[in-house]
C-alpha atoms as a PDB file:
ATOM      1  CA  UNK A   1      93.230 107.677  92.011  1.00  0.00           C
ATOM      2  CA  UNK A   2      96.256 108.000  94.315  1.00  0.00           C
ATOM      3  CA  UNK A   3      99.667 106.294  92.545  1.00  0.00           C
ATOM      4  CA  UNK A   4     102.724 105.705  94.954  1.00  0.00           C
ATOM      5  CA  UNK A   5     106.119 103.702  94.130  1.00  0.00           C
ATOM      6  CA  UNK A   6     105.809 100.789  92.999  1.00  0.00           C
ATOM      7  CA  UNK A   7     105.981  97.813  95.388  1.00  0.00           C
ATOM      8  CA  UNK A   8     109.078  96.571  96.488  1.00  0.00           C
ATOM      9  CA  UNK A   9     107.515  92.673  96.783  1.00  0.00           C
ATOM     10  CA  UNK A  10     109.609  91.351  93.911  1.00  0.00           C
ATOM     11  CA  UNK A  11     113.228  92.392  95.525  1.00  0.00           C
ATOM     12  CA  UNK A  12     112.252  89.887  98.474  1.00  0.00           C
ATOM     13  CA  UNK A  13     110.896  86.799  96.114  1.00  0.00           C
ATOM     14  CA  UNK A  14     114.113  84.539  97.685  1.00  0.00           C
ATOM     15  CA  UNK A  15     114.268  86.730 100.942  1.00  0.00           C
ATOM     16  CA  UNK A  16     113.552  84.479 104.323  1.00  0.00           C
ATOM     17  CA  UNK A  17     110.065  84.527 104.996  1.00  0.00           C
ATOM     18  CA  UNK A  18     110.687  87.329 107.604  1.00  0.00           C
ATOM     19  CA  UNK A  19     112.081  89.727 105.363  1.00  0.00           C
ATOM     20  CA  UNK A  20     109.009  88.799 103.260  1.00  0.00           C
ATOM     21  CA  UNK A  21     106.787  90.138 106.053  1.00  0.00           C
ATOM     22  CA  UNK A  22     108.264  92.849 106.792  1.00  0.00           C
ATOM     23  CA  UNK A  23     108.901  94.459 103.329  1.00  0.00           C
ATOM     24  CA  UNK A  24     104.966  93.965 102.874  1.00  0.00           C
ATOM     25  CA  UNK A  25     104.392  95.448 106.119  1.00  0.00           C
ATOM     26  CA  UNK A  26     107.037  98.281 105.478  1.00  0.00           C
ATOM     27  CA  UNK A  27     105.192  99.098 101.768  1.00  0.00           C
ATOM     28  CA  UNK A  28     102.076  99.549 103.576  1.00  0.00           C
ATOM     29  CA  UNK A  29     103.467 101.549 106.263  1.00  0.00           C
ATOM     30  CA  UNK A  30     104.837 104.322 103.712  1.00  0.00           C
ATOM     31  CA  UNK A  31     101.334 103.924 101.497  1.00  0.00           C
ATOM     32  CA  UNK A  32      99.341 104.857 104.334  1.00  0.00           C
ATOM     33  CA  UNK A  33     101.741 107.708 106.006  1.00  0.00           C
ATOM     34  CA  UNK A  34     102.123 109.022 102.091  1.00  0.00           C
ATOM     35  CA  UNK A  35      98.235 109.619 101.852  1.00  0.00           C
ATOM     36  CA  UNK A  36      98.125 112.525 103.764  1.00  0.00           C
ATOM     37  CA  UNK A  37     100.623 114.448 101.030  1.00  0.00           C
ATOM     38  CA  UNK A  38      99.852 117.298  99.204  1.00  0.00           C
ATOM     39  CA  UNK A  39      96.270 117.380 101.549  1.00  0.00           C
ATOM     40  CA  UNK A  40      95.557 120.163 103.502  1.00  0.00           C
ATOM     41  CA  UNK A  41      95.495 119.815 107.545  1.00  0.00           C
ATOM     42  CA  UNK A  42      91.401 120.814 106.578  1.00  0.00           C
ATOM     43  CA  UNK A  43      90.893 118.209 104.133  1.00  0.00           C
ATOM     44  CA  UNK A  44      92.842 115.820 106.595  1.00  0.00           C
ATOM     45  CA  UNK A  45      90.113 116.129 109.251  1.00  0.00           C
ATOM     46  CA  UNK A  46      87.218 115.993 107.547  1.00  0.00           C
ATOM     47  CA  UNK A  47      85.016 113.254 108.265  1.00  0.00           C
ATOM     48  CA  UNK A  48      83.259 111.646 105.351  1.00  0.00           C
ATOM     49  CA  UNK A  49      81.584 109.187 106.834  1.00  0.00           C
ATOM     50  CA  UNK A  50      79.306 108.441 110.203  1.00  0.00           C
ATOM     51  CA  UNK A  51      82.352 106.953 112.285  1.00  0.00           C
ATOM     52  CA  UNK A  52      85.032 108.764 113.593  1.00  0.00           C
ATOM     53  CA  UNK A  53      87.347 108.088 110.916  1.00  0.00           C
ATOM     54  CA  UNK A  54      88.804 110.914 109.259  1.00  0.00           C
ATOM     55  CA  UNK A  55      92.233 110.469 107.343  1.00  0.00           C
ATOM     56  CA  UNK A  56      94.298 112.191 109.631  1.00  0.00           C
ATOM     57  CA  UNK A  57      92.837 109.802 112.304  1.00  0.00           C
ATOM     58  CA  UNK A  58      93.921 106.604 109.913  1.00  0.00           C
ATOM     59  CA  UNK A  59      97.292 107.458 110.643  1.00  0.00           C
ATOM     60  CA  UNK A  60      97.396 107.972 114.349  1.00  0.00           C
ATOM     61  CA  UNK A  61      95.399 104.895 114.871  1.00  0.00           C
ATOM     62  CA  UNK A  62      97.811 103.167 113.185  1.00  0.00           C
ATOM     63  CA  UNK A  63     101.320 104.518 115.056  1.00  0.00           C
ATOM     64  CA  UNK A  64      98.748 103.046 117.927  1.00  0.00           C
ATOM     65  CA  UNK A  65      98.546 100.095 115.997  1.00  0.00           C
ATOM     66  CA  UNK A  66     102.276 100.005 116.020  1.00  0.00           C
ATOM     67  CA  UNK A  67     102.462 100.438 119.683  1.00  0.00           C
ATOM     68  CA  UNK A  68     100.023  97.908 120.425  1.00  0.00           C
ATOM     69  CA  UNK A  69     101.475  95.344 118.753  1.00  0.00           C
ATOM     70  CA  UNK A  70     105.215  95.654 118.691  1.00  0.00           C
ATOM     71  CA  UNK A  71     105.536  97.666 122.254  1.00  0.00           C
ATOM     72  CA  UNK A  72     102.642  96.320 124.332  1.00  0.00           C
ATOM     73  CA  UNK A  73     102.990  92.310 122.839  1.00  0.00           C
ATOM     74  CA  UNK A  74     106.885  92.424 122.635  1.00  0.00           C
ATOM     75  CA  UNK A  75     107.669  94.159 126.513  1.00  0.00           C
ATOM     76  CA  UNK A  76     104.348  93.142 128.480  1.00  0.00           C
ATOM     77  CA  UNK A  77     103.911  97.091 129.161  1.00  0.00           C
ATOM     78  CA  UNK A  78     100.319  98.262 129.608  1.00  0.00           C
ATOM     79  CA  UNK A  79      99.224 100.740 127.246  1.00  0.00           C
ATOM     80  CA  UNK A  80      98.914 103.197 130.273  1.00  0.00           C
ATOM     81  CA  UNK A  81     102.469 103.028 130.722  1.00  0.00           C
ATOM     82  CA  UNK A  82     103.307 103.383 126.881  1.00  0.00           C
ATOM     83  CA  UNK A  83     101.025 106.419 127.106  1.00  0.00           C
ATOM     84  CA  UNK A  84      98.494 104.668 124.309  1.00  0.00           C
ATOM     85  CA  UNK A  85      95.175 105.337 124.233  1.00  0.00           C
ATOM     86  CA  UNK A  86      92.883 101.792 126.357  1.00  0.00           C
ATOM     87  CA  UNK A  87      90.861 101.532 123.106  1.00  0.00           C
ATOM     88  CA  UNK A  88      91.340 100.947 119.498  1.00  0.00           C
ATOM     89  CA  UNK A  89      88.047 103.657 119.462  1.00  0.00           C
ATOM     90  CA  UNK A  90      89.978 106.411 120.721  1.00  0.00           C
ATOM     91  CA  UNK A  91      92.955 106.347 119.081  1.00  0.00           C
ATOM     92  CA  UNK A  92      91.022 108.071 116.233  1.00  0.00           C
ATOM     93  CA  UNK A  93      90.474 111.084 118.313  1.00  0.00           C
ATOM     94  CA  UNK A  94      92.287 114.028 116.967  1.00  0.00           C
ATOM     95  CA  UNK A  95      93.175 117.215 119.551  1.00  0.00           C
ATOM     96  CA  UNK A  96      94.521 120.562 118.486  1.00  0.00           C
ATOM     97  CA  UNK A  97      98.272 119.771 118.545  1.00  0.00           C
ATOM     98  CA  UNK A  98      97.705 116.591 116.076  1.00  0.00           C
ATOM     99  CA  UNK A  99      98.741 118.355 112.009  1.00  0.00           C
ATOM    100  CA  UNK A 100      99.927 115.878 109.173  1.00  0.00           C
ATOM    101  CA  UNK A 101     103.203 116.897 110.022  1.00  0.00           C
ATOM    102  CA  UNK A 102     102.810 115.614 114.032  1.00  0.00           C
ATOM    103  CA  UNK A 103     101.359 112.439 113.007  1.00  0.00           C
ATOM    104  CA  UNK A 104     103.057 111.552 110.130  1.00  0.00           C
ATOM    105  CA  UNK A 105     106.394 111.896 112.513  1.00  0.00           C
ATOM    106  CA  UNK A 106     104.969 110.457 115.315  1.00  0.00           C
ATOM    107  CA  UNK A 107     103.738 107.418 113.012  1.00  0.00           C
ATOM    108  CA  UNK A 108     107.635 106.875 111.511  1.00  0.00           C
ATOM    109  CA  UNK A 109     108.882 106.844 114.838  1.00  0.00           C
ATOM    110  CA  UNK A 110     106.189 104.309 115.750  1.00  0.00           C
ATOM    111  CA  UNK A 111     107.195 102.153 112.839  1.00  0.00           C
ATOM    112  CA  UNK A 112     111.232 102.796 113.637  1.00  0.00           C
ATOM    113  CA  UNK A 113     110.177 101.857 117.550  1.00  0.00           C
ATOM    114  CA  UNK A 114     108.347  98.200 115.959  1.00  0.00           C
ATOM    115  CA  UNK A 115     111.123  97.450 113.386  1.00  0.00           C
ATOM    116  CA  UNK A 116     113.405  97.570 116.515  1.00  0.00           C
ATOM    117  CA  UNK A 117     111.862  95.984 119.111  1.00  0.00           C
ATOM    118  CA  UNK A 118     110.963  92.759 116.270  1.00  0.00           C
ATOM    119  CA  UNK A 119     114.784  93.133 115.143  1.00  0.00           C
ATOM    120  CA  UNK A 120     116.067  90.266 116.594  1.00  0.00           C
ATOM    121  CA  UNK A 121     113.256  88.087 117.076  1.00  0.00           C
ATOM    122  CA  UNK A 122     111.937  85.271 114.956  1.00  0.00           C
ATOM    123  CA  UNK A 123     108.677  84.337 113.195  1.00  0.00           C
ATOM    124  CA  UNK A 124     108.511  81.714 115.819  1.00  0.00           C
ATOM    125  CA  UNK A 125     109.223  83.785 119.185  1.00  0.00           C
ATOM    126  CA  UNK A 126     106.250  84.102 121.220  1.00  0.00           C
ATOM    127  CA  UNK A 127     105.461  87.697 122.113  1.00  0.00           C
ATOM    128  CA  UNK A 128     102.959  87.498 125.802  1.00  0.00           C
ATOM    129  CA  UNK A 129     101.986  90.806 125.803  1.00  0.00           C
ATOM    130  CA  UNK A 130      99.179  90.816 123.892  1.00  0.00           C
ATOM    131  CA  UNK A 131      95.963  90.407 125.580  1.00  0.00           C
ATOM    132  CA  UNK A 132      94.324  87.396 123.462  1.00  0.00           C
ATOM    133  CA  UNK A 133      97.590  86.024 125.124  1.00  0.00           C
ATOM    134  CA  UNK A 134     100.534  84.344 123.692  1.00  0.00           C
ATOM    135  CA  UNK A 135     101.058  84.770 119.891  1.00  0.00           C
ATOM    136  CA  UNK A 136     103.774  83.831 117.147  1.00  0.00           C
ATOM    137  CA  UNK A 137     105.671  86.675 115.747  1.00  0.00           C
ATOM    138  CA  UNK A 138     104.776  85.220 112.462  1.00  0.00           C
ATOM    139  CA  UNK A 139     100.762  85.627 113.588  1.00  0.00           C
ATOM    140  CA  UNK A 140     101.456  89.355 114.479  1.00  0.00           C
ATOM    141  CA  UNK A 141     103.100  90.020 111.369  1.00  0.00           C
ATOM    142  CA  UNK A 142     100.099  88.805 109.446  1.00  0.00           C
ATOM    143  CA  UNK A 143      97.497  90.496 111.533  1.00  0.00           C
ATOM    144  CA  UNK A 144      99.388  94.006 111.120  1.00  0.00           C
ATOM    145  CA  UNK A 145      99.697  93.125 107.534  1.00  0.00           C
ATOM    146  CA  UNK A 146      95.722  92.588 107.307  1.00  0.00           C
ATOM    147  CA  UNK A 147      95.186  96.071 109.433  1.00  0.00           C
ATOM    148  CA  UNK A 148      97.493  97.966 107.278  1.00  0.00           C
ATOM    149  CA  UNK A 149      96.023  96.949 104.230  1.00  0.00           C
ATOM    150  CA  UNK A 150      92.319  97.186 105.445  1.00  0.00           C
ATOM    151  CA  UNK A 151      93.367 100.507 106.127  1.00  0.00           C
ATOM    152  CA  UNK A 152      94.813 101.799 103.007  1.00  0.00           C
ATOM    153  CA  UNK A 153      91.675 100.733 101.559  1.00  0.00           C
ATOM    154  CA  UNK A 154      89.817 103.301 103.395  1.00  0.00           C
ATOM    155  CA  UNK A 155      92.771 105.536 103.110  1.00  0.00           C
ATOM    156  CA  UNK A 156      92.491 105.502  99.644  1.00  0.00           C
ATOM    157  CA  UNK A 157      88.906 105.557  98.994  1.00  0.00           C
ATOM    158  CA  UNK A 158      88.875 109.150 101.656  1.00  0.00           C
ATOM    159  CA  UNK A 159      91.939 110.970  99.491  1.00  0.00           C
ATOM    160  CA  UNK A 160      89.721 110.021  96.724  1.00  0.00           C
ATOM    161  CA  UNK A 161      87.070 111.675  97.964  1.00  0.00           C
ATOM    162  CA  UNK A 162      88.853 114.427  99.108  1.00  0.00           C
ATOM    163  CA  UNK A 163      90.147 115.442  95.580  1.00  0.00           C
ATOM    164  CA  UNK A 164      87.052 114.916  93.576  1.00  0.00           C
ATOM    165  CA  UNK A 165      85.367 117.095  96.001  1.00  0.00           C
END
């Protein structure tokens, strides 16, 4: 089993509540970038099971993640015009230019980009962007939270199998 840092949960127990949020989300953010380290870009792209989800492919979808929620919900831009992919589905898809070093950058920046454009915002701002429509900060921050950690799940359970193989 895979052991990062330990979590950072207790330094925000009398934090506002959006601190709270976002050190969760940050701790998650760094778990799931940090388990493509010390993998090879082979081991990376193998697919393990019948979906398209390869570990490599956990991290891109999630800098689309990122982009979805804290580009496309904050500034009403379509995804065409962020340069996203239109489905969730294809964000998975890896080309030749994408290594652990191209998408573990390119999923920092992502992160950098949604700690920014949330910055000044509240839990209570509405962002309209999204397409189930309006929607609190506070109910982003807590769907990105479930993602992330749905996510290290698998992440986890696929380095796993990668180094018992």
């Amino acid at each position: 089993m895979t052991t990062f840092p330990p979590t950072f949960a207790d330094d925000v127990i009398d934090q506002p509540a959006k601190a709270q949020f976002e050190t969760f989300i940050d701790e998650h953010r760094r778990a799931l970038n940090g388990y493509l380290d010390g993998l090879t870009e082979e081991q990376v792209r193998r697919s393990l099971v019948p979906s398209r989800t390869t570990l490599l492919g956990l991290v891109k979808h999630a800098a689309f993640v990122e982009k979805v929620w804290f580009d496309e919900a904050v500034t009403c831009r379509s995804r065409a015009e962020i340069g996203i992919p239109a489905t969730p589905d294809e964000s998975f898809i890896l080309d030749d230019a994408d290594t652990i070093a191209t998408i573990q950058q390119a999923h920092r920046e992502a992160c950098e980009a949604s700690r920014r454009a949330t910055a000044s915002l509240s839990l209570d701002d509405v962002l309209r962007g999204n397409r189930r429509g309006p929607l609190p900060l506070r109910w982003v921050y807590l769907h990105v939270l479930r993602e992330l950690a749905q996510h290290c799940g698998h992440a986890e359970i696929l380095r796993e199998q990668l180094l018992t193989e």
